[in-house]
N, C-alpha and C. Protein backbone atom coordinates (compact mmCIF):
# COMPACT_ATOMS: atom_id res chain seq x y z
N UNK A 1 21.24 -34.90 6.15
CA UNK A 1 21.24 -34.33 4.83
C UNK A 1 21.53 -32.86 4.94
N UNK A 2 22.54 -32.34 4.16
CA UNK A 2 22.92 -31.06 4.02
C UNK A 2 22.45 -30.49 3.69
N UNK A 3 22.22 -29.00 3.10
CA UNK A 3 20.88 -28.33 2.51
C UNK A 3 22.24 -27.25 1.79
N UNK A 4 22.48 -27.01 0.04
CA UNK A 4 23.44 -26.03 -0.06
C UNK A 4 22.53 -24.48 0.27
N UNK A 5 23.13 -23.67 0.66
CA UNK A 5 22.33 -22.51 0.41
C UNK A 5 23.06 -21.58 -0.41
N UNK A 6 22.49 -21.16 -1.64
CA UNK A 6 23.30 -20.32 -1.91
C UNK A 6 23.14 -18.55 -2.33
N UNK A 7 23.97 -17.50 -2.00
CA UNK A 7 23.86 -16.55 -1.70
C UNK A 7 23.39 -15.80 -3.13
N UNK A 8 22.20 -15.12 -2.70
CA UNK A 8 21.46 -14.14 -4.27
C UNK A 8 23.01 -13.28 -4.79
N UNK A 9 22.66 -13.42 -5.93
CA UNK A 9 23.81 -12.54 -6.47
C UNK A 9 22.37 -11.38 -7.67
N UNK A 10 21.50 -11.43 -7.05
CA UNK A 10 20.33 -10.38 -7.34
C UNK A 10 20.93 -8.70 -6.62
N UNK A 11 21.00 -8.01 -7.57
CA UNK A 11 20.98 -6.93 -7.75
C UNK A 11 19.83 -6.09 -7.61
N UNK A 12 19.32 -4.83 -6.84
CA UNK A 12 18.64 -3.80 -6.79
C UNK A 12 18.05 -3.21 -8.34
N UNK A 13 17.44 -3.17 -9.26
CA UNK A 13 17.41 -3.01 -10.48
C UNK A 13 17.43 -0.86 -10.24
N UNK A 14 17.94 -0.36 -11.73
CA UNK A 14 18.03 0.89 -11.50
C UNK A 14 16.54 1.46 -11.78
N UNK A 15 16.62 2.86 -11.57
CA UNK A 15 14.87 3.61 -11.85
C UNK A 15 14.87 2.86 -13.41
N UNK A 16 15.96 3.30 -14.28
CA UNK A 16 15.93 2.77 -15.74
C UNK A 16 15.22 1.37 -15.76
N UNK A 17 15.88 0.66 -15.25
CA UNK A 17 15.37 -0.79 -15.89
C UNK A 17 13.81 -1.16 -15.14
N UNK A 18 13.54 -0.31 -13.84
CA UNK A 18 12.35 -0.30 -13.47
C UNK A 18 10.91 0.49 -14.36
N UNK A 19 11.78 1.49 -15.19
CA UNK A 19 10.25 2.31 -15.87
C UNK A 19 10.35 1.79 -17.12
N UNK A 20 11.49 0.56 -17.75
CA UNK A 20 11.28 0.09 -18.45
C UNK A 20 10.93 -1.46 -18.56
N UNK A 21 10.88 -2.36 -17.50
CA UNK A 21 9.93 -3.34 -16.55
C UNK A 21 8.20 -2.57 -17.21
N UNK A 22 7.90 -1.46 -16.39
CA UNK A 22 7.01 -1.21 -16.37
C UNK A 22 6.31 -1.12 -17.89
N UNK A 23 6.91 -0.67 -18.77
CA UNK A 23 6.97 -0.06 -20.18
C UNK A 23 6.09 -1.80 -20.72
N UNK A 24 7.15 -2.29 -20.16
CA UNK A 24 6.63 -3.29 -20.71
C UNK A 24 5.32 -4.20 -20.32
N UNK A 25 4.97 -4.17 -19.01
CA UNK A 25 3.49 -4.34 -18.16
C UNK A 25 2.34 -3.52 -19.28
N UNK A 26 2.88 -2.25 -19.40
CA UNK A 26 1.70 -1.49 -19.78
C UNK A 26 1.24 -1.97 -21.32
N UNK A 27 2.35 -2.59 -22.05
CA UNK A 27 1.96 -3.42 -23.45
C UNK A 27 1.41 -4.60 -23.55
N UNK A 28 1.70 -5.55 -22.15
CA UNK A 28 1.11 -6.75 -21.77
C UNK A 28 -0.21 -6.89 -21.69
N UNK A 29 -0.98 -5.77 -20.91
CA UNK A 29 -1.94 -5.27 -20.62
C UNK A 29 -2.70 -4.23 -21.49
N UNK A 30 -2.34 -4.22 -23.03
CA UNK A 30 -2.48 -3.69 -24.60
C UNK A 30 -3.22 -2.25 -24.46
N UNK A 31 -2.52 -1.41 -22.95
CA UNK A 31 -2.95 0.24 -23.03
C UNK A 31 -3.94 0.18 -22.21
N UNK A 32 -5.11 -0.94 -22.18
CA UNK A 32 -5.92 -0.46 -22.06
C UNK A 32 -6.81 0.56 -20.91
N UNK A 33 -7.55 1.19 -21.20
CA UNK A 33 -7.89 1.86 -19.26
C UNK A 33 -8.68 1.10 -18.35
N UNK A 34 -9.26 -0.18 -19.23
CA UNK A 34 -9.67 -1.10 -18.42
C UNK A 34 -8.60 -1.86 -17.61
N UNK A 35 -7.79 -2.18 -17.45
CA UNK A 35 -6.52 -2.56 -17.22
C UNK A 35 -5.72 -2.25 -16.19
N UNK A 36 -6.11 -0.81 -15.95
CA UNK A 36 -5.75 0.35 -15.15
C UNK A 36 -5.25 -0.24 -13.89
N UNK A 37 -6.12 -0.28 -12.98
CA UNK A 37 -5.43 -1.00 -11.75
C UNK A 37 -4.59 -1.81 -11.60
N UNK A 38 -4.66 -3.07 -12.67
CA UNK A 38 -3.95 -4.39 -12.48
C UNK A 38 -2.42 -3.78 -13.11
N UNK A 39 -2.21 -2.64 -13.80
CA UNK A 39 -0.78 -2.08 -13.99
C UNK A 39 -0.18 -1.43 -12.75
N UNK A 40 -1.22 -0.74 -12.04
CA UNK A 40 -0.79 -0.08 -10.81
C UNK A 40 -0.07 -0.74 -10.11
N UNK A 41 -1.14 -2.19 -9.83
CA UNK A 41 -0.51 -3.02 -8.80
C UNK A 41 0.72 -3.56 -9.49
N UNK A 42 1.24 -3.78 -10.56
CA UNK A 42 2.23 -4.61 -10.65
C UNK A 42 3.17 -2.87 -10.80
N UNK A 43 2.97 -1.57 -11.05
CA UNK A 43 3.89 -1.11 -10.96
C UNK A 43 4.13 -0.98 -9.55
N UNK A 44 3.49 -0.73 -8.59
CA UNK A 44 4.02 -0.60 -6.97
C UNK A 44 4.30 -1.93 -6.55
N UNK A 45 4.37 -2.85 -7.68
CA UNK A 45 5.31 -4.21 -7.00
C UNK A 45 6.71 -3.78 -7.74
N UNK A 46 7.09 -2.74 -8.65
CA UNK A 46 8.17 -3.05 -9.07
C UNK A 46 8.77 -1.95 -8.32
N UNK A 47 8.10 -0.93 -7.56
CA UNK A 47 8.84 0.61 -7.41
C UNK A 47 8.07 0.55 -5.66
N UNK A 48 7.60 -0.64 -5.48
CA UNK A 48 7.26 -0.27 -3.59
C UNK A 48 6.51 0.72 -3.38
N UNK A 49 6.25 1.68 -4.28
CA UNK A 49 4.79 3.01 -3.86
C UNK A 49 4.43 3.41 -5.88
N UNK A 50 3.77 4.22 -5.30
CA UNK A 50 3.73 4.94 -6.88
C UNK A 50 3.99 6.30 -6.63
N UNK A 51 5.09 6.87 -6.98
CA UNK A 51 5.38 8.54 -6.45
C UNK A 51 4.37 9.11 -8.00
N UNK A 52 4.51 10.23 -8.04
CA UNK A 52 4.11 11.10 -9.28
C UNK A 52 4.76 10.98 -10.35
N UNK A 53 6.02 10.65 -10.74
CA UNK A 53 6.51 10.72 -11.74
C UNK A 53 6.06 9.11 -12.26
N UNK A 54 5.99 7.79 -11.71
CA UNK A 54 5.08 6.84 -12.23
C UNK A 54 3.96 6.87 -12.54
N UNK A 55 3.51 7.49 -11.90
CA UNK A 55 1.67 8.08 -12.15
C UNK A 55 1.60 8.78 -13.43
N UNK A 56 2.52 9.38 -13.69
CA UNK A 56 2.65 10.14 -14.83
C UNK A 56 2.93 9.05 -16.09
N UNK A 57 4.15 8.20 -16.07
CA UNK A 57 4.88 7.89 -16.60
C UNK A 57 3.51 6.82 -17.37
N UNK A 58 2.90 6.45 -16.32
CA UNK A 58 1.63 5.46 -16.81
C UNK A 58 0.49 6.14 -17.61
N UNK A 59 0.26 7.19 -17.09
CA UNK A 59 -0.88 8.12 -17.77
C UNK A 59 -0.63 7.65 -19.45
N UNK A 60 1.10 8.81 -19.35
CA UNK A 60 1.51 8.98 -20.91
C UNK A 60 1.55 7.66 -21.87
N UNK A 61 1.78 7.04 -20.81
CA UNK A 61 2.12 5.37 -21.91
C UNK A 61 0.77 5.06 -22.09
N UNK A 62 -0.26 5.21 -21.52
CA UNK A 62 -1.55 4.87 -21.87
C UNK A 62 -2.44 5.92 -22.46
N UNK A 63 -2.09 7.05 -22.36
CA UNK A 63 -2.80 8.10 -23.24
C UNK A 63 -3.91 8.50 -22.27
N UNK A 64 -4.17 8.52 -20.80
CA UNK A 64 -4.87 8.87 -20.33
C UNK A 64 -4.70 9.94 -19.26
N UNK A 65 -5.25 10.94 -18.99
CA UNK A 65 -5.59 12.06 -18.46
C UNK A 65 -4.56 11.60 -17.14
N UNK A 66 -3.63 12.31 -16.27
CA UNK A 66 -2.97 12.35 -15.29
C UNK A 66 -3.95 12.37 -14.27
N UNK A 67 -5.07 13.20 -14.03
CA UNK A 67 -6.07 13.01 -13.47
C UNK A 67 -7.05 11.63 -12.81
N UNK A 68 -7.06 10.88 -14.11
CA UNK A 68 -7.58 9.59 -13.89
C UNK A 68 -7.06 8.80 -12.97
N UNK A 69 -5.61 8.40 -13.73
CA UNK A 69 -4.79 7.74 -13.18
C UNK A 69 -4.48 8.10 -11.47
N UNK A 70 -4.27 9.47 -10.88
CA UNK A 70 -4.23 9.60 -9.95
C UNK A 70 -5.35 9.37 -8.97
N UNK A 71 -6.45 9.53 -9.58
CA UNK A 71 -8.09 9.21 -9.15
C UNK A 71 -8.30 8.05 -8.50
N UNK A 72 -7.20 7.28 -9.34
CA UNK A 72 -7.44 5.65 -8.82
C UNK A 72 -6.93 5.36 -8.03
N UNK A 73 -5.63 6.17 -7.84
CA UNK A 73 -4.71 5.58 -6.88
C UNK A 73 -4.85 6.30 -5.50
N UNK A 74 -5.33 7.47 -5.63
CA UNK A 74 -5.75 7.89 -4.19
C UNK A 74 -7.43 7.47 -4.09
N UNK A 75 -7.94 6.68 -4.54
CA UNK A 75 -9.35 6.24 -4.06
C UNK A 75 -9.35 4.84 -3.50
N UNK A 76 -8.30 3.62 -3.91
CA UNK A 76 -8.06 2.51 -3.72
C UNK A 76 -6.80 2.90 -2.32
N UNK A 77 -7.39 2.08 -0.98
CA UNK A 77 -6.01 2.16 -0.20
C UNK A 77 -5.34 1.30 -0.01
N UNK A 78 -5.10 0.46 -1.31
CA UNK A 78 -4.01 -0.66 -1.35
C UNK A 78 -2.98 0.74 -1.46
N UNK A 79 -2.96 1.23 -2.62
CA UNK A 79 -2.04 1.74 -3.57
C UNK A 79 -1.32 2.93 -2.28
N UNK A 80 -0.03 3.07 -2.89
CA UNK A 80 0.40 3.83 -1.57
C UNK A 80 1.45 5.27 -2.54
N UNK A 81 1.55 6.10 -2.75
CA UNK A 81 1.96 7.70 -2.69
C UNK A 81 3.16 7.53 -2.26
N UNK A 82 3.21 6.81 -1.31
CA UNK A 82 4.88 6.96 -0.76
C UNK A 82 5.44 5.43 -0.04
N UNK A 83 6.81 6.28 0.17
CA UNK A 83 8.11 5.02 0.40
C UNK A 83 7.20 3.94 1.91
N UNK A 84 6.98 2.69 1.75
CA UNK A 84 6.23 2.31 2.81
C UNK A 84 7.49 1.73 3.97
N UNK A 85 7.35 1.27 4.83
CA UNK A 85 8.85 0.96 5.85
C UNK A 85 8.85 -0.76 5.54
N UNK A 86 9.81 -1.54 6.05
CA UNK A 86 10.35 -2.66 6.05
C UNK A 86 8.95 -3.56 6.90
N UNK A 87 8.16 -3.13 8.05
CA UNK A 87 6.91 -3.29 8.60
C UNK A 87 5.71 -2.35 8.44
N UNK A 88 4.60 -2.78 8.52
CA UNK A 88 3.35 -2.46 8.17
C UNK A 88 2.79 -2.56 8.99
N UNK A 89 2.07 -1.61 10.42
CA UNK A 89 2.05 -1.87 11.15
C UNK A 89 0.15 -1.13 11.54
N UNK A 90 -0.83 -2.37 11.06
CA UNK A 90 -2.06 -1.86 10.98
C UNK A 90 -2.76 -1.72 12.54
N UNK A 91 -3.78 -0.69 12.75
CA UNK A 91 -4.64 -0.43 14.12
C UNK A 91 -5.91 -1.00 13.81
N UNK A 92 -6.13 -1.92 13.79
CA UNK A 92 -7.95 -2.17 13.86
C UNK A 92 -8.39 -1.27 14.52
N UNK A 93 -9.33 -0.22 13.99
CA UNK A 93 -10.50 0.36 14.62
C UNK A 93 -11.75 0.27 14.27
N UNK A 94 -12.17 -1.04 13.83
CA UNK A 94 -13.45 -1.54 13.65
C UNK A 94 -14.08 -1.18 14.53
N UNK A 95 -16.03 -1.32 14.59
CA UNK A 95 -16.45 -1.33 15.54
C UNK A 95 -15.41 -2.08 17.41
N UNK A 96 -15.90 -3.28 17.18
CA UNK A 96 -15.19 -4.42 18.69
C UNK A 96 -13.88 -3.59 18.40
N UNK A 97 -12.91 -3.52 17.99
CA UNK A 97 -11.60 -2.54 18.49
C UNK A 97 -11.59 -1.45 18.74
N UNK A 98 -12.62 -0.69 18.46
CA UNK A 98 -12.73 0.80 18.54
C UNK A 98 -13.09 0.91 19.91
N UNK A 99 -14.04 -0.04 20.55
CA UNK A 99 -14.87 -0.11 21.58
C UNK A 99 -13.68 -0.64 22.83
N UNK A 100 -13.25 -1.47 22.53
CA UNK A 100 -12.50 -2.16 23.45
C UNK A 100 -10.54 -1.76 23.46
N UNK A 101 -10.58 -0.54 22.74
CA UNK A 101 -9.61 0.52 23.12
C UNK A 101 -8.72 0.45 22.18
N UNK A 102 -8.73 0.59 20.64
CA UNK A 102 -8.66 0.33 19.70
C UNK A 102 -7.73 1.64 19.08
N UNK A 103 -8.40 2.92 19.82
CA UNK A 103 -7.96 4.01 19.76
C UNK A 103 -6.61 4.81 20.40
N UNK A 104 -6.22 3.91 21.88
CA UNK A 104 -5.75 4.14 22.94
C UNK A 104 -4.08 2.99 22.44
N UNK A 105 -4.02 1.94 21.21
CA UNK A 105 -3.34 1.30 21.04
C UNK A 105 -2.38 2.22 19.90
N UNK A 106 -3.54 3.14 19.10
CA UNK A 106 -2.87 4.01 17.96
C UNK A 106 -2.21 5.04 18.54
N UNK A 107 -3.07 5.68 19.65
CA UNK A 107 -2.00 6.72 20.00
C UNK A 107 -0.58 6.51 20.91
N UNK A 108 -0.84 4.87 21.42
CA UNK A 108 0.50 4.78 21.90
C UNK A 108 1.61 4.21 20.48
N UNK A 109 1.10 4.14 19.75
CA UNK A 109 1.89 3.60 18.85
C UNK A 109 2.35 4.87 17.80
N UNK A 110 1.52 6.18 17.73
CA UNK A 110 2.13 6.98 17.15
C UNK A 110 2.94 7.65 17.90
N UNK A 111 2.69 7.56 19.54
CA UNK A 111 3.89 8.27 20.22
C UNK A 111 5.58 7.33 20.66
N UNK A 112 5.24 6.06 20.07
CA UNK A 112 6.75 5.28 20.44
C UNK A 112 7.31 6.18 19.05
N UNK A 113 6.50 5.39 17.67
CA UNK A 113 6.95 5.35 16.73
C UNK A 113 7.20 6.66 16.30
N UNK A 114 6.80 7.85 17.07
CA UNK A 114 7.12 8.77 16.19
C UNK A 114 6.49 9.46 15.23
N UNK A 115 5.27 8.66 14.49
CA UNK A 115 4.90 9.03 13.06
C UNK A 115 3.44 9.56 13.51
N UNK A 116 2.49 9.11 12.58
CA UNK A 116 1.43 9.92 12.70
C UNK A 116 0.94 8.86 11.25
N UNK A 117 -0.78 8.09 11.06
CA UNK A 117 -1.22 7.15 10.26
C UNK A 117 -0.76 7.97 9.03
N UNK A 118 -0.37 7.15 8.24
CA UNK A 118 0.02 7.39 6.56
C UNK A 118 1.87 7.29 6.73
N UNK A 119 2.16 7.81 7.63
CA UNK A 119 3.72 7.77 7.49
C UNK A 119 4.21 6.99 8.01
N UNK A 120 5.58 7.12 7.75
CA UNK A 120 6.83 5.75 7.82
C UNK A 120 7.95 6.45 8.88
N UNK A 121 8.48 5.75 9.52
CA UNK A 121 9.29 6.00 10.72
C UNK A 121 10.53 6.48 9.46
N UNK A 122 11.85 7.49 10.13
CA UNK A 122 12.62 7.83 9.36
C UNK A 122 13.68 6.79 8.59
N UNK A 123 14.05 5.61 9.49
CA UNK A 123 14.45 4.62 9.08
C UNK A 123 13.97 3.82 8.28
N UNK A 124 13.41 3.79 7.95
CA UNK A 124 12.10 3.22 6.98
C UNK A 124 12.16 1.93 7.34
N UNK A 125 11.82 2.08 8.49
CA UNK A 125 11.84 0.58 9.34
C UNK A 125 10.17 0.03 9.57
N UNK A 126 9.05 1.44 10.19
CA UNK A 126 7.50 1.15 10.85
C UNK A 126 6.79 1.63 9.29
N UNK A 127 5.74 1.55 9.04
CA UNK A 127 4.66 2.75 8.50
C UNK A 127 3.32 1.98 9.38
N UNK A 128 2.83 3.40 9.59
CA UNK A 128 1.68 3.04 10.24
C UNK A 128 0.18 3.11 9.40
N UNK A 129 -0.31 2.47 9.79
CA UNK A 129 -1.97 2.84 8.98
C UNK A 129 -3.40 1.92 10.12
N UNK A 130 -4.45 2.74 9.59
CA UNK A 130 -5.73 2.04 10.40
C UNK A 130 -6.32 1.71 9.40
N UNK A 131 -6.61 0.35 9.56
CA UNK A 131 -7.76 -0.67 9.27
C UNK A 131 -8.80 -0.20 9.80
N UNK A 132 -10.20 -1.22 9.10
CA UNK A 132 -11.38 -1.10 9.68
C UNK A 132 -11.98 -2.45 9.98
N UNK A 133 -11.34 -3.19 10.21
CA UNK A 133 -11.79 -4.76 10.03
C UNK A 133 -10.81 -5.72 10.01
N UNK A 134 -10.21 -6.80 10.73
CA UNK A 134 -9.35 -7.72 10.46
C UNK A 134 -10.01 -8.77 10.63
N UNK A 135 -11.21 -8.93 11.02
CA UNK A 135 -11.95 -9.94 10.85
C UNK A 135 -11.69 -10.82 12.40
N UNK A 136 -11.19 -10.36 13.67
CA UNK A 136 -10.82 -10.79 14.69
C UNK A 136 -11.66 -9.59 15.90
N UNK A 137 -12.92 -9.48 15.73
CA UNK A 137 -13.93 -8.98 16.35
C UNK A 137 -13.37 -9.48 17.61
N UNK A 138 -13.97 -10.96 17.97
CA UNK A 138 -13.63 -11.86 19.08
C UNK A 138 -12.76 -11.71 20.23
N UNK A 139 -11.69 -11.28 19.25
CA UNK A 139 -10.08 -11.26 20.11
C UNK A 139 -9.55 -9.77 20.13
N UNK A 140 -11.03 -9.00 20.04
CA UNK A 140 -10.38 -7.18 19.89
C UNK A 140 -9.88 -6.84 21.14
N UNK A 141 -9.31 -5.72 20.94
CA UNK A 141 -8.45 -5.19 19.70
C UNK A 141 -7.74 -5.64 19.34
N UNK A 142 -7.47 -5.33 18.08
CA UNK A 142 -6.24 -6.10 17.34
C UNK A 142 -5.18 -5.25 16.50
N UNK A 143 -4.16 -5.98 16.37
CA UNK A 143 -3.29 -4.80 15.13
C UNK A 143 -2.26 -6.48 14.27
N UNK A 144 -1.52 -5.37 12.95
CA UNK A 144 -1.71 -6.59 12.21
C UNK A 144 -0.24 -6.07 12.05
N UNK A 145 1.11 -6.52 11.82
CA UNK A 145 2.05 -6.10 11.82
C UNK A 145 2.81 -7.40 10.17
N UNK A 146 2.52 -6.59 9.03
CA UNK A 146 2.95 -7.28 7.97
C UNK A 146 2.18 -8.10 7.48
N UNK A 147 1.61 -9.76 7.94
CA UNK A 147 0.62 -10.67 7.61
C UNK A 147 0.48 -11.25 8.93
N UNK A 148 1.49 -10.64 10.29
CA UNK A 148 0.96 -11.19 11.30
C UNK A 148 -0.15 -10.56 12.23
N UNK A 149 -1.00 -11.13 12.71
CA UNK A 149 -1.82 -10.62 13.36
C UNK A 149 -1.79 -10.41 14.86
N UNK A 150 -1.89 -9.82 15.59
CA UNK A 150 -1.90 -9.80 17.27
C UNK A 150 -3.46 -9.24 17.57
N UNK A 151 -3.71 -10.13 18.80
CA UNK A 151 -5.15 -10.04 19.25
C UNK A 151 -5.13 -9.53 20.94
N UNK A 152 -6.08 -9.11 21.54
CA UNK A 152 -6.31 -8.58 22.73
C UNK A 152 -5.06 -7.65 23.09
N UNK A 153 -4.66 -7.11 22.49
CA UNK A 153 -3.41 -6.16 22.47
C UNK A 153 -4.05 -4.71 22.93
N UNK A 154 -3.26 -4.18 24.40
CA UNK A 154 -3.09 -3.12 24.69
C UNK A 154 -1.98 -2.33 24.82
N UNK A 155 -2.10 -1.36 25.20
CA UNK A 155 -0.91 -0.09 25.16
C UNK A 155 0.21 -0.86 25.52
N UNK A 156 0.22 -1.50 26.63
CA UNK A 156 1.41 -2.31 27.27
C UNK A 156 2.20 -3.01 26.65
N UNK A 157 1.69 -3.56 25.81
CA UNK A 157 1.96 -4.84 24.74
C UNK A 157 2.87 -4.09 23.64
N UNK A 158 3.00 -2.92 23.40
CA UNK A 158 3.29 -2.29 22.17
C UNK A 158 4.74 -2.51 21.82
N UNK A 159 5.62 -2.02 22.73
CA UNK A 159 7.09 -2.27 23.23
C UNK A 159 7.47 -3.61 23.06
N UNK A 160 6.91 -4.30 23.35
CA UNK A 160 6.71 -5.75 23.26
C UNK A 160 7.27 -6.49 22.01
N UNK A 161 6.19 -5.95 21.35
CA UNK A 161 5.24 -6.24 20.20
C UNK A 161 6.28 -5.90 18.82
N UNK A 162 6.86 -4.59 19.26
CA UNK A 162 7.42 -3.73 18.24
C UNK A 162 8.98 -4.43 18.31
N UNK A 163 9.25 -4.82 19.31
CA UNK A 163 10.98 -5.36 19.72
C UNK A 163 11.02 -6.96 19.07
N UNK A 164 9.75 -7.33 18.59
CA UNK A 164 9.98 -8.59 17.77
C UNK A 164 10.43 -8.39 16.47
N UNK A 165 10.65 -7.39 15.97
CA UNK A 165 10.44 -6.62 14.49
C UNK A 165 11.44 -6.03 14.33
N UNK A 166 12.91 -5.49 15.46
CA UNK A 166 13.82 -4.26 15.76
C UNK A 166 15.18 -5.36 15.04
């Protein structure tokens, strides 16, 4: 049995049709400031981060203080400020990873990659960030690369690790 596949003829949408996507989330969700987050998240599903001028753009459409709105988004660390890379590339430093060299995996990974936690390689290929928990105590240290997870991972492994992803 054949399988057709056929090729997206999906288009990149412009900032326009994205802050007006959004325009329309924020009426779905009838202003409210209770609401607040669940617009965030669907605007950094439509724009991949929330820069300032969305933060803004949401305030005004909801009538609430620029302040607030930013309150939320730098207190929650789903929400992300900036462009994130094509991989997501988390450090468990929970307790068991912290202990069992948890620390020694980040700094080899900010010196391949270049970056430093919060930022994105120039290609916008890595962004790095530390966890506090992946829930793989057992198999520490660990790091989580997108939704995959890697366990007993040391410095060595990194090169490795990272060339599955290149």
């Amino acid at each position: 049995m054949s399988a057709i596949v056929e090729q997206c003829s999906c288009k990149e949408m412009s900032e326009e049709e994205k802050f007006a996507l959004l325009a329309d989330v924020i009426e779905d969700y009838h202003r409210r400031e209770s609401n607040l987050i669940q617009i965030l998240h669907m605007a950094q599903a439509i724009f991949g981060y929330l820069p300032d001028k969305v933060q803004t753009f949401i305030a005004e459409k909801m009538d609430l203080p620029i302040s607030k709105v930013s309150g939320v988004v730098t207190f929650y660390t789903f929400f992300s400020t900036s462009p994130k890379g094509e991989y997501t590339v988390c450090v468990c430093l929970g307790t068991a990873c912290y202990v069992r060299g948890g620390k020694k995996i980040l700094e080899k990974l900010k010196e391949v990659l270049e970056i430093d936690v919060g930022e994105t390689t120039e290609d916008m290929k890595f962004s790095l960030q530390v966890v506090r928990c992946m829930g793989a105590c057992g198999l520490a240290p660990a790091i989580r690369v997108n939704d995959k997870v890697f366990k007993r991972v040391n410095p060595n492994k990194i090169q490795q690790i990272l060339k599955l992803y290149s």
